[in-house]
PDB file of N, CA and C in Angstrom:
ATOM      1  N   UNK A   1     -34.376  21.807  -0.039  1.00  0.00           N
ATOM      2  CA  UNK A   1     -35.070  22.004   1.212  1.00  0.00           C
ATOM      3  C   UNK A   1     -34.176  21.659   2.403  1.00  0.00           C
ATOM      4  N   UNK A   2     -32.837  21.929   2.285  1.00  0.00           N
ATOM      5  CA  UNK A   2     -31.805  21.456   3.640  1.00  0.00           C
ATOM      6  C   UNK A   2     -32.417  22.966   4.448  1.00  0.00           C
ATOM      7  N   UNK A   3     -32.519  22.479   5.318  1.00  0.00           N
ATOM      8  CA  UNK A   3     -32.139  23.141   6.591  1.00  0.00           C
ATOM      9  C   UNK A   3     -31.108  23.352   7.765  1.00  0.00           C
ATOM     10  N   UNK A   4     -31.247  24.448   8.579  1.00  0.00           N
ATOM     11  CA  UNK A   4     -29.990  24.211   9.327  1.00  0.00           C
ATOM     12  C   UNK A   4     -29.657  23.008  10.099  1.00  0.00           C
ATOM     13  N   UNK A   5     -30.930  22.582  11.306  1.00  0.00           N
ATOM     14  CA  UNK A   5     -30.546  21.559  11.504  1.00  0.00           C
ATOM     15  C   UNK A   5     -30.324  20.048  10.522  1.00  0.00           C
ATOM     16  N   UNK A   6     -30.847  19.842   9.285  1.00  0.00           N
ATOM     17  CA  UNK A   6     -30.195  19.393   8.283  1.00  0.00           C
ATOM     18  C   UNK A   6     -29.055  19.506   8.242  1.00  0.00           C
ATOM     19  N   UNK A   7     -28.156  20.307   7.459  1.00  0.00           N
ATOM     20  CA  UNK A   7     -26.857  20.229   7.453  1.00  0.00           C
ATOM     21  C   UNK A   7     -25.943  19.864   8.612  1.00  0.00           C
ATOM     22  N   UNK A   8     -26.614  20.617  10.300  1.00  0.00           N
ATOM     23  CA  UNK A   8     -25.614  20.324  11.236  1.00  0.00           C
ATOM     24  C   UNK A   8     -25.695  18.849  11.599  1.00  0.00           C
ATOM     25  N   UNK A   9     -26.549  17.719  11.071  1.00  0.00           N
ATOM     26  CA  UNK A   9     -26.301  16.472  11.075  1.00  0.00           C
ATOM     27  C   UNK A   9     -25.784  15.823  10.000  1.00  0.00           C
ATOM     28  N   UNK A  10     -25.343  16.594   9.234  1.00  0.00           N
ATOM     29  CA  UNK A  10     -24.291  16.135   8.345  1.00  0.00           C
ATOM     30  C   UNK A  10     -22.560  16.516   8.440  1.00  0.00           C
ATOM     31  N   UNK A  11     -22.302  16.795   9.765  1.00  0.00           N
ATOM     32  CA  UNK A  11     -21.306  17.451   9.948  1.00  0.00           C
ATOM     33  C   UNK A  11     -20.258  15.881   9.800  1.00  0.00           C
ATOM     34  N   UNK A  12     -18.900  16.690   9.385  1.00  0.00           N
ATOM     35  CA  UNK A  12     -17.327  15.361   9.164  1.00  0.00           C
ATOM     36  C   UNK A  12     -17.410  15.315  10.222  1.00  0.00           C
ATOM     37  N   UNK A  13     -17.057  13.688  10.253  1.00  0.00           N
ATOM     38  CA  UNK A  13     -15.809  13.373  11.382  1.00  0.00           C
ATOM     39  C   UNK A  13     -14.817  14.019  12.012  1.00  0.00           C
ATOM     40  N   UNK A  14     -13.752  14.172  12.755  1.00  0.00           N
ATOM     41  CA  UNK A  14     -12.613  14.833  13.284  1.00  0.00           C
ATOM     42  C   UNK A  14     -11.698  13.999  12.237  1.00  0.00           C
ATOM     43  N   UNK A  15     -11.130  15.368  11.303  1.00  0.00           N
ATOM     44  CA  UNK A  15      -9.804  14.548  10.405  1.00  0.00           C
ATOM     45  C   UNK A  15     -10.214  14.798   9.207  1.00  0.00           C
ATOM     46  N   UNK A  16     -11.219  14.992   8.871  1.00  0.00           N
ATOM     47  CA  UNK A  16     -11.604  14.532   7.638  1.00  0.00           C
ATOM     48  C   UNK A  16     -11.690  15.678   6.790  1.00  0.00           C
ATOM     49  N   UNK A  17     -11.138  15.219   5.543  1.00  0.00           N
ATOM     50  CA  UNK A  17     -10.451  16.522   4.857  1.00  0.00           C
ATOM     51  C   UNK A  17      -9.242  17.116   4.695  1.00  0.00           C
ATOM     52  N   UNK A  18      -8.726  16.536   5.470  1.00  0.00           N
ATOM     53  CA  UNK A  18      -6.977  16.944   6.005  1.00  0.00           C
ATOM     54  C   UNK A  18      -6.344  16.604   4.801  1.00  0.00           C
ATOM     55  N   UNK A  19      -5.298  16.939   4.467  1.00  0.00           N
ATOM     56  CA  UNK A  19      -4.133  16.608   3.297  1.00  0.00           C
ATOM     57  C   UNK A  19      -3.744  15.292   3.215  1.00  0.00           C
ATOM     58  N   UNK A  20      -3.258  15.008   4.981  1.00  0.00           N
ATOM     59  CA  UNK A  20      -2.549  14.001   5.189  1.00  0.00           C
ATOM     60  C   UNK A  20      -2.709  13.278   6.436  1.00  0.00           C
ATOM     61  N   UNK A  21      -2.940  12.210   6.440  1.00  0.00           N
ATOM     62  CA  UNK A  21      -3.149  11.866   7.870  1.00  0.00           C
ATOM     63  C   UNK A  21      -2.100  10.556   7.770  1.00  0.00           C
ATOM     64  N   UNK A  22      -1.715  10.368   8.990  1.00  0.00           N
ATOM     65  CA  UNK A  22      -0.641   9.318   9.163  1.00  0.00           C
ATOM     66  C   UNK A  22      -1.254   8.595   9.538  1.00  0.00           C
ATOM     67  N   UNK A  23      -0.615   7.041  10.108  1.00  0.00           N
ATOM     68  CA  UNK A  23      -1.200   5.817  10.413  1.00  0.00           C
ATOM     69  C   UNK A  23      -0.467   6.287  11.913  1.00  0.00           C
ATOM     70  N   UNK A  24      -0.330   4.622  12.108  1.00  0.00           N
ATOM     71  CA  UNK A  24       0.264   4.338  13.452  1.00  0.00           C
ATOM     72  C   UNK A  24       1.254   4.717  13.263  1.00  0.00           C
ATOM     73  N   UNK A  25       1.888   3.930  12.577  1.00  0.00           N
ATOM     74  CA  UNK A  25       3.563   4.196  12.558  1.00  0.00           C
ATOM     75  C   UNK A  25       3.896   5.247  12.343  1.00  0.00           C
ATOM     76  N   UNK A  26       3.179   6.504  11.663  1.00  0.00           N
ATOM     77  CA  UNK A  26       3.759   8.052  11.668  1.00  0.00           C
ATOM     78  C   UNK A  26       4.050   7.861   9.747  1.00  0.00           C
ATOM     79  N   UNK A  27       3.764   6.599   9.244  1.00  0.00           N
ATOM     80  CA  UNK A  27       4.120   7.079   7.788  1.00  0.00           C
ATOM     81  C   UNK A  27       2.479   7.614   7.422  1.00  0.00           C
ATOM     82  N   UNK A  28       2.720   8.515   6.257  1.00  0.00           N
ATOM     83  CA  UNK A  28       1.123   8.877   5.249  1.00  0.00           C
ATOM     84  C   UNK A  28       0.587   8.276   4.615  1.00  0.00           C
ATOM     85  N   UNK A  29      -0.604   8.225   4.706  1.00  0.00           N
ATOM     86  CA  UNK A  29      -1.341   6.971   3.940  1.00  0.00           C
ATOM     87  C   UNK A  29      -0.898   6.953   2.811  1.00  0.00           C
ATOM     88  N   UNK A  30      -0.531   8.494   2.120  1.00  0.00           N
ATOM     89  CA  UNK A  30      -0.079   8.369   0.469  1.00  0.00           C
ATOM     90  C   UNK A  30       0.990   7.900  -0.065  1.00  0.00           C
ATOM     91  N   UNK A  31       2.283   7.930   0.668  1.00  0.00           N
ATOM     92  CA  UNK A  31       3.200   6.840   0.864  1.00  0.00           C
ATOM     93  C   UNK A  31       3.173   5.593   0.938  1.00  0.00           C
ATOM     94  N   UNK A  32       1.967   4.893   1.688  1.00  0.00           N
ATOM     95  CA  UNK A  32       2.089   3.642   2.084  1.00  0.00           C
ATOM     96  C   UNK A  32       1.567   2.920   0.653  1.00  0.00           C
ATOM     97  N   UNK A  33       0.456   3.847   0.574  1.00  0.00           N
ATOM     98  CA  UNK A  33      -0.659   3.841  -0.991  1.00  0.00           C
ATOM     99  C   UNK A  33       0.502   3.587  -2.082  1.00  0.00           C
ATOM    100  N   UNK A  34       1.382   4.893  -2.125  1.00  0.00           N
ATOM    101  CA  UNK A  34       2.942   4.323  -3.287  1.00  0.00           C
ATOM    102  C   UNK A  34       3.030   3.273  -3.398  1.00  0.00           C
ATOM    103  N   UNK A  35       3.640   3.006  -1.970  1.00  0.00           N
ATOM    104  CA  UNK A  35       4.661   1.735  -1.992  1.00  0.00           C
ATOM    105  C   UNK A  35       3.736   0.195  -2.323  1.00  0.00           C
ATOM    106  N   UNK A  36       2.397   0.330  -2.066  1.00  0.00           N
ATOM    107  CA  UNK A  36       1.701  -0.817  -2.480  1.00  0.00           C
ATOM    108  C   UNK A  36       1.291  -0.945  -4.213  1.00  0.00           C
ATOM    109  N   UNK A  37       0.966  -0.065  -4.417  1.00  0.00           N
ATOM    110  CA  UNK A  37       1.077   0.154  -5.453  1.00  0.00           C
ATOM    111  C   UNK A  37       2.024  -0.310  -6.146  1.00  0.00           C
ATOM    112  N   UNK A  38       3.164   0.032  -6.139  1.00  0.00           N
ATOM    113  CA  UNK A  38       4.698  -0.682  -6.909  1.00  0.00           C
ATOM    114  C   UNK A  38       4.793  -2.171  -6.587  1.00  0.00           C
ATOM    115  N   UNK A  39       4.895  -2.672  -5.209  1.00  0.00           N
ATOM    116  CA  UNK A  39       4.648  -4.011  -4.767  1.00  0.00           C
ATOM    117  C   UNK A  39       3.698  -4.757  -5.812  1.00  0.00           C
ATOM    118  N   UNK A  40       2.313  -4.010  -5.732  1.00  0.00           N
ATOM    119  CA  UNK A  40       1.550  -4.802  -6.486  1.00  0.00           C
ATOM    120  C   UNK A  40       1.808  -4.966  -8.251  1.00  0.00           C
ATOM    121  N   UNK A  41       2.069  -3.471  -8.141  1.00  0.00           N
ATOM    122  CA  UNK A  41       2.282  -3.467 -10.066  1.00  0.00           C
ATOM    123  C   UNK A  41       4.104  -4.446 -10.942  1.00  0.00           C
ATOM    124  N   UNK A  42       4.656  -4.685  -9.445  1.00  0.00           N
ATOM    125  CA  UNK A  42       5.941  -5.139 -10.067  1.00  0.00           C
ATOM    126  C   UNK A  42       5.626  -6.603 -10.112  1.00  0.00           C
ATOM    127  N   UNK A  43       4.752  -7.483  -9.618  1.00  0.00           N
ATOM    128  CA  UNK A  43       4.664  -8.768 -10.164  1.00  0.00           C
ATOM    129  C   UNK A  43       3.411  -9.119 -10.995  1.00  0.00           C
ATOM    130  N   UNK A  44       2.597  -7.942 -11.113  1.00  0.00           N
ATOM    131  CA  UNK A  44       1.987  -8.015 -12.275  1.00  0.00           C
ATOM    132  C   UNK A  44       1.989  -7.675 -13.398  1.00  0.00           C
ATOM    133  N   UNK A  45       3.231  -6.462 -13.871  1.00  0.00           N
ATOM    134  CA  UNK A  45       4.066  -6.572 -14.783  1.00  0.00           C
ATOM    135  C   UNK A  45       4.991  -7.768 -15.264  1.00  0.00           C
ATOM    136  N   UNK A  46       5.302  -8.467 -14.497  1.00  0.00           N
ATOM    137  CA  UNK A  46       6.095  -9.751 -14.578  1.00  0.00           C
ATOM    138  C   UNK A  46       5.168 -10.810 -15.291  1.00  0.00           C
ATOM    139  N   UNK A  47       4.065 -10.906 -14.576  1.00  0.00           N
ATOM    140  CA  UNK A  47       3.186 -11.988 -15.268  1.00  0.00           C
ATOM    141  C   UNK A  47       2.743 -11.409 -16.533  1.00  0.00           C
ATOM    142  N   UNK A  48       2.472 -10.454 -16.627  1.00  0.00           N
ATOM    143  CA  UNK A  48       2.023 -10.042 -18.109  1.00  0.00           C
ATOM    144  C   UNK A  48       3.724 -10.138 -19.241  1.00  0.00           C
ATOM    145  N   UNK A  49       4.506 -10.048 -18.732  1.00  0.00           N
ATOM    146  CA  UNK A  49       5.350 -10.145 -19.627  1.00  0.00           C
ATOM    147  C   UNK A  49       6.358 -11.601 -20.176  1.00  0.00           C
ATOM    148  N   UNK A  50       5.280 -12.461 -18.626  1.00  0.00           N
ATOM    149  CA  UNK A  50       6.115 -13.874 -18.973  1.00  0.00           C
ATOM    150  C   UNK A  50       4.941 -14.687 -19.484  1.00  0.00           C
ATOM    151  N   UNK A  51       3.253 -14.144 -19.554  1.00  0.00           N
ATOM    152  CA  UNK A  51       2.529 -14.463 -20.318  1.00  0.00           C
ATOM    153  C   UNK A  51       2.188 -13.791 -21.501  1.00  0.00           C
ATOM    154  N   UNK A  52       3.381 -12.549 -22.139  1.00  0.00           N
ATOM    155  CA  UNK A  52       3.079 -11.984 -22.716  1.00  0.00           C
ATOM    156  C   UNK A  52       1.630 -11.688 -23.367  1.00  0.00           C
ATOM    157  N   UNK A  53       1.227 -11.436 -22.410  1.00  0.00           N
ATOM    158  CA  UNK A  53       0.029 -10.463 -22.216  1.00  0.00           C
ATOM    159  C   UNK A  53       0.094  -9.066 -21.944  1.00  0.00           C
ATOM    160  N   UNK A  54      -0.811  -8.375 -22.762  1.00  0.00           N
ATOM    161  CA  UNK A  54      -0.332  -6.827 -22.841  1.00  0.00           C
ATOM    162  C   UNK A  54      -1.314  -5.701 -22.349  1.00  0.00           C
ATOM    163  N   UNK A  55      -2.707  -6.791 -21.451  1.00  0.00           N
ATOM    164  CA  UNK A  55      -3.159  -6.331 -20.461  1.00  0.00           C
ATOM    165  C   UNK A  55      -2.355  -6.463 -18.886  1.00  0.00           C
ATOM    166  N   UNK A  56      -2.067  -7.453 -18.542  1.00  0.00           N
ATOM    167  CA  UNK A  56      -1.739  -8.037 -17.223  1.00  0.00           C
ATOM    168  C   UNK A  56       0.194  -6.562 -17.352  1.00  0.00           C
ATOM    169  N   UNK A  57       0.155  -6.553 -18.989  1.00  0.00           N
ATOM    170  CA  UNK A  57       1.860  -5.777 -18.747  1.00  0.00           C
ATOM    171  C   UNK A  57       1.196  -4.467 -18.356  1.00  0.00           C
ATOM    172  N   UNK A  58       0.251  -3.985 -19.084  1.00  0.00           N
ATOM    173  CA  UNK A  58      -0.051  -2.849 -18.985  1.00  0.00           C
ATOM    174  C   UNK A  58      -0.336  -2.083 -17.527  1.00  0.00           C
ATOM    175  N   UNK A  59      -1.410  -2.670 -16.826  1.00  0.00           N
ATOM    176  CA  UNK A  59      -1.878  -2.493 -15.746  1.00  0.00           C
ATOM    177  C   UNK A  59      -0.562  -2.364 -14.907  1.00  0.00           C
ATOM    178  N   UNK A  60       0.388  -3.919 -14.879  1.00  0.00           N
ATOM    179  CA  UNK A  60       1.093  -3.212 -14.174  1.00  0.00           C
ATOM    180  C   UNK A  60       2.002  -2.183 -14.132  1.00  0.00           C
ATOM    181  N   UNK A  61       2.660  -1.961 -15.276  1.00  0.00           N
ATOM    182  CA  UNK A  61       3.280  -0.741 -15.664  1.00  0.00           C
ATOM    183  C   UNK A  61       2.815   0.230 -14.712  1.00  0.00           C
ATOM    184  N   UNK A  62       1.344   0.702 -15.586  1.00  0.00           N
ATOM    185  CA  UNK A  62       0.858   2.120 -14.654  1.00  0.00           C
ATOM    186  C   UNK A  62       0.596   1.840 -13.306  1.00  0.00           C
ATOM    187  N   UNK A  63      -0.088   0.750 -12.769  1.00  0.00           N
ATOM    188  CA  UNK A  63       0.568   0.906 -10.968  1.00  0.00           C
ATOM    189  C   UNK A  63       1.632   1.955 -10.439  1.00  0.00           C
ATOM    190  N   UNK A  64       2.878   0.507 -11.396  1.00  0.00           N
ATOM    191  CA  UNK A  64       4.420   1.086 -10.694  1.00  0.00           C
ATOM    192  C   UNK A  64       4.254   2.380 -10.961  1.00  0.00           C
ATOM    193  N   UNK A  65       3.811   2.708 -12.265  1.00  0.00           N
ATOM    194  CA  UNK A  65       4.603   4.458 -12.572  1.00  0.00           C
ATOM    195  C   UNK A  65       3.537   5.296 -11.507  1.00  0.00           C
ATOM    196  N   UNK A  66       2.343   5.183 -11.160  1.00  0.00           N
ATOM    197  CA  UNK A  66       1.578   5.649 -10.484  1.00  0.00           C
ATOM    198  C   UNK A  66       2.300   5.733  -8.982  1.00  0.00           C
ATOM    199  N   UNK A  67       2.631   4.740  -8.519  1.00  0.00           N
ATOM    200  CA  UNK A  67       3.580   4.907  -7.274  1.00  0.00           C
ATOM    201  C   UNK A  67       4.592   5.481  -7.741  1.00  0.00           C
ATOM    202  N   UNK A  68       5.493   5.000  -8.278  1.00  0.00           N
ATOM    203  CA  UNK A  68       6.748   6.272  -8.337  1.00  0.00           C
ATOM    204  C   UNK A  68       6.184   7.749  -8.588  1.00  0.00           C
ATOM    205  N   UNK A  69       5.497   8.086  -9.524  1.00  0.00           N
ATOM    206  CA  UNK A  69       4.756   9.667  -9.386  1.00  0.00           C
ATOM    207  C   UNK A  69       4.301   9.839  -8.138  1.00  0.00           C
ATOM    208  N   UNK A  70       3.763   9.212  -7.543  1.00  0.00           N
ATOM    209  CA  UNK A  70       2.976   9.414  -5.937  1.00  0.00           C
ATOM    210  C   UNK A  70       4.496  10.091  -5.033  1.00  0.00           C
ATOM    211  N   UNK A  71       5.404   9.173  -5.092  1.00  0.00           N
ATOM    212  CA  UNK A  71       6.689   8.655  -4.175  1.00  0.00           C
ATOM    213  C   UNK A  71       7.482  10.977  -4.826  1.00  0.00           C
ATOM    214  N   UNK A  72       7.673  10.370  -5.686  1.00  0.00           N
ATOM    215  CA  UNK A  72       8.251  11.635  -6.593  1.00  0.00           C
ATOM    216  C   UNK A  72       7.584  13.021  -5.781  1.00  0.00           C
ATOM    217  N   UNK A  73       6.460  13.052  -5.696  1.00  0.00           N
ATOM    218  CA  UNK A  73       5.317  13.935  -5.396  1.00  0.00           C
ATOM    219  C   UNK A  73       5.894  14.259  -4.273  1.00  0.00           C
ATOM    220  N   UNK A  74       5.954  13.731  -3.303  1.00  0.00           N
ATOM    221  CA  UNK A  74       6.568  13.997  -2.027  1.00  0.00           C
ATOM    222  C   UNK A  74       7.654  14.490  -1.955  1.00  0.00           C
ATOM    223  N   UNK A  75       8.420  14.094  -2.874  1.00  0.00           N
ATOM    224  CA  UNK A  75       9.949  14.341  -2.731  1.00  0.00           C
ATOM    225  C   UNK A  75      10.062  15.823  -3.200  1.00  0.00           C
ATOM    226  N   UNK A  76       9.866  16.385  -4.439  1.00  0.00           N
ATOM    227  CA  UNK A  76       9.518  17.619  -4.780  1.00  0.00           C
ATOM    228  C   UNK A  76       8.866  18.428  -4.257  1.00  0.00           C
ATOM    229  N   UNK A  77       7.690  18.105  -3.390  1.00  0.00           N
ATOM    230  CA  UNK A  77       6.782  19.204  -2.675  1.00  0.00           C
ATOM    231  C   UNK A  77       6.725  18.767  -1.609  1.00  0.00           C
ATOM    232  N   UNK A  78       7.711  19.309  -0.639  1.00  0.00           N
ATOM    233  CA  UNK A  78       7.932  18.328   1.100  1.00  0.00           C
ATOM    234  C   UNK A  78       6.727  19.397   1.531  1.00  0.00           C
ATOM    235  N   UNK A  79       6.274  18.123   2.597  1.00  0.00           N
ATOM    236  CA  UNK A  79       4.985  18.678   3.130  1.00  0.00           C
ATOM    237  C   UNK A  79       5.059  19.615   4.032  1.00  0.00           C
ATOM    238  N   UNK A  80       6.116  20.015   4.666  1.00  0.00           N
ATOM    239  CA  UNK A  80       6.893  20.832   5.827  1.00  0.00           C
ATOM    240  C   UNK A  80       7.666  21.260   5.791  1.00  0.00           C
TER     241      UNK A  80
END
């Protein structure tokens, strides 16, 4: 039962949907997203491997590799 004026109050924000939107600084969120990602997954790989634990290794593993695929992504398919 949507109606028109229904839907036209469901209209996006300005932006939303876009590929890519930058921050302040002009980097892409999906970049920044990488690089935290690795940050986070490289000392939680560490703890899993100096508590040899093979959850705490695991998780971080796929972080890092998740950022480097992210990082990779860019590099292969430039956005411009």
């Amino acid at each position: 039962m949507a109606t028109e004026e229904h839907r036209g109050a469901r209209s996006r924000p300005p932006g939303a949907g876009t590929r890519t939107r930058t921050g302040e600084d002009g980097m892409p969120r999906a970049r920044r997203l990488a690089l935290a990602e690795m940050a986070v997954g490289l000392p939680a790989a560490a703890w899993g491997a100096r508590r040899r634990s093979l959850g705490w290794t695991a998780a971080g593993t796929v972080l890092m590799v998740h950022g480097v695929l992210e990082l990779s992504y860019e590099t292969v398919f430039p956005r411009d």
